[in-house]
Protein backbone atom coordinates (compact mmCIF):
# COMPACT_ATOMS: atom_id res chain seq x y z
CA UNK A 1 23.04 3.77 13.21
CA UNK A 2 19.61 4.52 12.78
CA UNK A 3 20.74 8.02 10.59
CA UNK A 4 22.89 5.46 8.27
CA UNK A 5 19.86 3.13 7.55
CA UNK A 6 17.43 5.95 6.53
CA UNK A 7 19.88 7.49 4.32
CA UNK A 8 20.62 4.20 3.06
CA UNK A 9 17.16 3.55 2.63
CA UNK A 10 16.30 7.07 0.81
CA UNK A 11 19.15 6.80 -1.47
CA UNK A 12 18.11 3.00 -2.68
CA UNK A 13 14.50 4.81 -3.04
CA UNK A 14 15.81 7.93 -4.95
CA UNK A 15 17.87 5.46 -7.34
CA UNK A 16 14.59 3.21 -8.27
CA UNK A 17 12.91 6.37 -8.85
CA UNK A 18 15.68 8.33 -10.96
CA UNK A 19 15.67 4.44 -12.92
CA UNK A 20 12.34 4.43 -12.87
CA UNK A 21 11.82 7.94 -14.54
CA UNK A 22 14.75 7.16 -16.99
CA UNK A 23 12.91 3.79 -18.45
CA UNK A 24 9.34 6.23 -18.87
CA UNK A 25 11.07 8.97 -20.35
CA UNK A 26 13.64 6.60 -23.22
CA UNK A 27 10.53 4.47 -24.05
CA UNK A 28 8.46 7.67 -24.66
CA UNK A 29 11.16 8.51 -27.17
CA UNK A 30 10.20 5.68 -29.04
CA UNK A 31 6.57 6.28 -29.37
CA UNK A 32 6.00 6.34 -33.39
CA UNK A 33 8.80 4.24 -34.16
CA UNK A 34 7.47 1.27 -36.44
CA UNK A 35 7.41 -2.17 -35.20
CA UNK A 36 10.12 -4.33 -36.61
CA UNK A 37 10.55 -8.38 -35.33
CA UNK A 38 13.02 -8.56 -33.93
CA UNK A 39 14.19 -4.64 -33.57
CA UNK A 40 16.10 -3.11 -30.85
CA UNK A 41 16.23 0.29 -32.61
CA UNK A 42 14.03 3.69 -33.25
CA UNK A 43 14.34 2.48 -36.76
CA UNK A 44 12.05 -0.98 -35.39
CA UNK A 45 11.11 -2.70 -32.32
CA UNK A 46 8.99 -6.19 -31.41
CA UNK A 47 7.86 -5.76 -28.12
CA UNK A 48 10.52 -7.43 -26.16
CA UNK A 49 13.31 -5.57 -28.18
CA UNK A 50 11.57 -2.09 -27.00
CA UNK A 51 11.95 -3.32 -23.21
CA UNK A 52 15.15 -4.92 -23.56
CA UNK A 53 16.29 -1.50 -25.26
CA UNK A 54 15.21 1.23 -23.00
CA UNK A 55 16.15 -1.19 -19.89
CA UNK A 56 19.71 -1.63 -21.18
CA UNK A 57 19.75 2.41 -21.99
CA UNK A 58 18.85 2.47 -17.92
CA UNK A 59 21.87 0.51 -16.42
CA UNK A 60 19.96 -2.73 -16.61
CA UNK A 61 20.85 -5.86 -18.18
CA UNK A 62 17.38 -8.13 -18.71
CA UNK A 63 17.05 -10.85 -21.50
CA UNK A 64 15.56 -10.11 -24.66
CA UNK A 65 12.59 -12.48 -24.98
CA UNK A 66 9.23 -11.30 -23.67
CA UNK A 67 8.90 -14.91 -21.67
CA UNK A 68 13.08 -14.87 -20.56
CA UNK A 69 11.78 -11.46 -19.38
CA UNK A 70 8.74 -12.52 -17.60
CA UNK A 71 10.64 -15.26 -15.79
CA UNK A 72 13.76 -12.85 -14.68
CA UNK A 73 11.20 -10.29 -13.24
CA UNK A 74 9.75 -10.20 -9.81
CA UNK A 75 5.84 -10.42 -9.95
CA UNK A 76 3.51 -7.33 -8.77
CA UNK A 77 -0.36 -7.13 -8.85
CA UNK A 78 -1.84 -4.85 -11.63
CA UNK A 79 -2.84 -2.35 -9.04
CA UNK A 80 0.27 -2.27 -7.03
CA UNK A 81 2.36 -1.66 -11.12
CA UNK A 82 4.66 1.84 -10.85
CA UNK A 83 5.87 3.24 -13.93
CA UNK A 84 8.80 1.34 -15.53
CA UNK A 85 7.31 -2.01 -14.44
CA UNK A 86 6.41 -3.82 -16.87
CA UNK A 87 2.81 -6.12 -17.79
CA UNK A 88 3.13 -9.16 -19.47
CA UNK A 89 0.15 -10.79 -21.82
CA UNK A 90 0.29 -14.31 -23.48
CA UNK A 91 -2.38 -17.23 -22.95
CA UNK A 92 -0.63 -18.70 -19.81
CA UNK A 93 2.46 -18.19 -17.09
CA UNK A 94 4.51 -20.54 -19.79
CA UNK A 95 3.18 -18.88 -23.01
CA UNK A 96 4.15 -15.19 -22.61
CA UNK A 97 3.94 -13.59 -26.38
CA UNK A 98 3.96 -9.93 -25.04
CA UNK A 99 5.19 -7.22 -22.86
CA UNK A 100 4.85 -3.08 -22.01
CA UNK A 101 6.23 -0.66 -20.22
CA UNK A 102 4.10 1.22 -17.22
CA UNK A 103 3.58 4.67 -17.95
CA UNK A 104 0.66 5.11 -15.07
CA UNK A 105 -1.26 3.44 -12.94
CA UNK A 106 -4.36 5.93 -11.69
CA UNK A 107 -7.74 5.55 -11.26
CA UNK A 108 -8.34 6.60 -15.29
CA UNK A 109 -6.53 3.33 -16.37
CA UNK A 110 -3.24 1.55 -16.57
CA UNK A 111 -1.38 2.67 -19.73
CA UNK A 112 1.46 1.03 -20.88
CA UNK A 113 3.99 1.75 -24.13
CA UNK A 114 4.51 -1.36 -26.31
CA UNK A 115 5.43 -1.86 -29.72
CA UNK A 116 2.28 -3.73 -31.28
CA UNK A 117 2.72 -5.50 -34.53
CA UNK A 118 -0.41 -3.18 -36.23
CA UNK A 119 0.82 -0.08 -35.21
CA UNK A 120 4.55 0.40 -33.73
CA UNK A 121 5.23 1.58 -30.73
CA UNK A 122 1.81 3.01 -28.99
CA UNK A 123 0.64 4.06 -25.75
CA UNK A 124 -2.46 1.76 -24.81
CA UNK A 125 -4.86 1.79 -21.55
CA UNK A 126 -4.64 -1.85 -21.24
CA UNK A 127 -7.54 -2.06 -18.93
CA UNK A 128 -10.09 -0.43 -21.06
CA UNK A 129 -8.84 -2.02 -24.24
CA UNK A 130 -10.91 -5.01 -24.97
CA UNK A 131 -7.76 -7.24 -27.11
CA UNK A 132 -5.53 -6.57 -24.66
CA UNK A 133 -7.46 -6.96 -20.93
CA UNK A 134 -7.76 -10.17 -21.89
CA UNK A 135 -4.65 -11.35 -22.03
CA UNK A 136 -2.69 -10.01 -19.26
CA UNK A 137 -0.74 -12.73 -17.07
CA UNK A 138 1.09 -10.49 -14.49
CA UNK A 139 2.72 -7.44 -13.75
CA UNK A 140 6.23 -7.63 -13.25
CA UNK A 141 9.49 -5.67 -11.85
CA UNK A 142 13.17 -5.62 -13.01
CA UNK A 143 16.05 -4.77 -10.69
């Protein structure tokens, strides 16, 4: 009994992880790509479109909006964030207007990929970055 549970247990671990690695790796393939409103491609993404593109690409299915995805996702503090979460930034809970991936979470900052309106899709420190630092709502966690 006790066997069965941990192997249960390890292979529910090693698939978040194997997801997790999948989402970092497909939205690193999009660095450079031009932001587009409204884009779900390589060609252009908006912010949402880039989650909702490399989580679909990963075996999920998430909405499309940065809020819709805000309010599907489980909440996690900033510090406890693994890569492939997600942080969401907006002026309230109800008023989400953007979303990144997690690419780390170390003691040298939290960086995140997102596709900002200025310049496409970009990796950011979010914590160092005075724009964006103040505008994070929440961390958040699909699947």
């Amino acid at each position: 009994m006790y066997r069965f549970l941990l192997i249960f247990l390890l292979g529910a671990f090693s698939q978040f992880t194997f997801a997790q690695n999948g989402i970092v790796k497909d939205a690193e393939s999009c660095m450079s790509s031009p932001y587009k409103y409204g884009g779900t491609s390589k060609s252009g993404f908006d912010c949402s479109g880039l989650v909702f593109t490399v989580f679909k690409q990963n075996g999920f299915s998430i909405s499309r909006s940065s809020q819709a995805q805000f309010d599907q996702s489980k909440k996690v503090k900033l510090k406890k964030l693994k890569p492939g979460d997600l942080v969401f930034f907006g002026k309230s809970k109800k008023k989400i207007s953007h979303v990144g991936i997690v690419l780390s979470n170390k003691k040298d900052g939290l960086f995140i990929i997102h596709s900002s309106s200025s310049k496409g899709v970009i990796k950011t420190d979010i914590l160092s970055d005075p724009y964006w630092s103040k505008r994070i709502i929440s961390g958040g966690r699909m699947g």
